[in-house]
Protein backbone atom coordinates (compact mmCIF):
# COMPACT_ATOMS: atom_id res chain seq x y z
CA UNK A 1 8.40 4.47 7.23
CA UNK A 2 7.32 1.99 9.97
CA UNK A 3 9.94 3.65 12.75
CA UNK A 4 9.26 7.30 11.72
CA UNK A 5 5.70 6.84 12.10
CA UNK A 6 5.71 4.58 15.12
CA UNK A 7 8.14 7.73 16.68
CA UNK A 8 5.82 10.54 15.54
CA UNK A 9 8.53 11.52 12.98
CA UNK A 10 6.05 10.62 9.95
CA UNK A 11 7.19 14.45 8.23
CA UNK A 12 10.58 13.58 7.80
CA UNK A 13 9.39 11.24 5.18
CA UNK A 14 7.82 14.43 3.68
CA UNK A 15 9.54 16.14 0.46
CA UNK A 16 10.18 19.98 1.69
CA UNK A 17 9.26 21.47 -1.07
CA UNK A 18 5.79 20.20 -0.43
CA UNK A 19 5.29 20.37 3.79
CA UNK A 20 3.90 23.92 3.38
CA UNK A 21 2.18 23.88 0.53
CA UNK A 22 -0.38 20.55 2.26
CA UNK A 23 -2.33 20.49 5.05
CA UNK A 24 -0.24 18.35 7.74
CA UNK A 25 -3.57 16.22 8.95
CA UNK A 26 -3.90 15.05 5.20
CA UNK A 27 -0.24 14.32 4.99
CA UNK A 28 -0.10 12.02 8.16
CA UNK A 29 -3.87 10.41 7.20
CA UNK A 30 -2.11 9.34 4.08
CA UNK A 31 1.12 7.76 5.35
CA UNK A 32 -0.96 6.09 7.79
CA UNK A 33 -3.70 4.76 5.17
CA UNK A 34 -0.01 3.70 3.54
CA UNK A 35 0.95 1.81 6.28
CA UNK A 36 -2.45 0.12 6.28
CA UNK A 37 -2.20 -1.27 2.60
CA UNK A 38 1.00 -3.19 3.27
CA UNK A 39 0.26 -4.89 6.06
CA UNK A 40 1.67 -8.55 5.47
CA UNK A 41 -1.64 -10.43 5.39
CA UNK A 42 -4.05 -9.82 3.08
CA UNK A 43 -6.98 -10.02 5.50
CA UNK A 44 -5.17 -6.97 7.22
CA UNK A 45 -4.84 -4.94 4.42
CA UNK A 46 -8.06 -2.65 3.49
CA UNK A 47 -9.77 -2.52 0.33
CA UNK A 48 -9.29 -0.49 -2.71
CA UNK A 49 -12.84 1.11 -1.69
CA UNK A 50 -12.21 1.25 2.11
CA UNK A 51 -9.35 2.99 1.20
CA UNK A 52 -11.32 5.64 -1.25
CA UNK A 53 -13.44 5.87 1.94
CA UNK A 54 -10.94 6.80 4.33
CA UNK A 55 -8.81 9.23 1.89
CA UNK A 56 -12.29 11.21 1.11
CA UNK A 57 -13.46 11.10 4.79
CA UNK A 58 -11.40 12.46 7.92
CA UNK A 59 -14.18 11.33 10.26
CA UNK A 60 -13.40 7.74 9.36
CA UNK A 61 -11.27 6.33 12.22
CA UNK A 62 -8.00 4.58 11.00
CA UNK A 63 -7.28 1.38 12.63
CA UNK A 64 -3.50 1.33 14.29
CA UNK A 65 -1.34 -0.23 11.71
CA UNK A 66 0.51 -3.73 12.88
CA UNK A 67 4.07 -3.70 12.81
CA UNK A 68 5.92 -5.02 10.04
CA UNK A 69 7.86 -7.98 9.86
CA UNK A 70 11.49 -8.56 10.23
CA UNK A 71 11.08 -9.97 6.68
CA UNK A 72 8.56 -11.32 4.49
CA UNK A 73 8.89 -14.46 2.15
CA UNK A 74 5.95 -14.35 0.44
CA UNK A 75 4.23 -17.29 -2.09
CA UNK A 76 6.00 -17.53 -5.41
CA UNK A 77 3.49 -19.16 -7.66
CA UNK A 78 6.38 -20.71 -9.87
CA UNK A 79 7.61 -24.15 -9.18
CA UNK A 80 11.09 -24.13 -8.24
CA UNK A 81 11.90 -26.92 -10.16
CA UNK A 82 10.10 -25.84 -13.17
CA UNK A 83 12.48 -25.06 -16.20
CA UNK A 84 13.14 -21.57 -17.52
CA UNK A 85 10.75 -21.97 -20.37
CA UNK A 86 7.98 -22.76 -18.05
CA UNK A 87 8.57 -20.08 -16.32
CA UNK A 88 8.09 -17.17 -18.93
CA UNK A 89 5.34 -19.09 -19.80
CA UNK A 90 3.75 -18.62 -16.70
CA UNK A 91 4.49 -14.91 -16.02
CA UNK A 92 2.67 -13.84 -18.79
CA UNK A 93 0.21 -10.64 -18.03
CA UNK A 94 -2.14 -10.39 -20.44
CA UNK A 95 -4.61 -7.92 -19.42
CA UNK A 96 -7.93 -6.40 -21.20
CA UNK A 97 -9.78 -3.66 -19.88
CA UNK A 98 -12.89 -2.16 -21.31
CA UNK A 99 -14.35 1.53 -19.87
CA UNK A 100 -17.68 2.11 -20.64
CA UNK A 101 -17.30 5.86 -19.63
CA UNK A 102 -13.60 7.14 -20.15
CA UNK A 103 -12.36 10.21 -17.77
């Protein structure tokens, strides 16, 4: 995604049976607001809001995405040395969420 974009190929990522049916502009706002959220630091990343903000407003300037890395090796929060046990122990996702109004 990275070349094709940095090349101003970005709509040869784009399905076919979609490019005419979507407005271009939107199309390459989105990839771009794409490339944004994976930047490899956090810091460079934008918010879940700033991102609302930039998909609902084209007068929003986008900041120039960085390029990736060659590879990442992110944090892994389990101990390497930690036994398999510990391990499923520690992955667990328990998540509640409560709406007060549903959609």
């Amino acid at each position: 995604a990275w070349r094709l974009w940095n090349e101003d190929k970005s709509m040869e990522m784009v399905d076919q049976f979609i490019i005419n049916s979507c407005d271009i502009e939107d199309i390459l706002r989105c990839i771009h607001i794409g490339l944004l959220c994976v930047q490899e630091g956090t810091d460079q990343r934008p918010t879940m809001s700033y991102v609302v903000l930039m998909v609902s407003s084209a007068t929003i300037v986008l900041p120039k995405p960085q390029p990736p890395p060659a590879f990442y090796i992110g944090r892994n929060p389990i101990k390497a040395n930690s036994s398999c046990s510990d391990k499923k122990a520690s992955m667990s996702n328990d998540i509640t969420k409560s709406l007060v109004d549903g959609r």
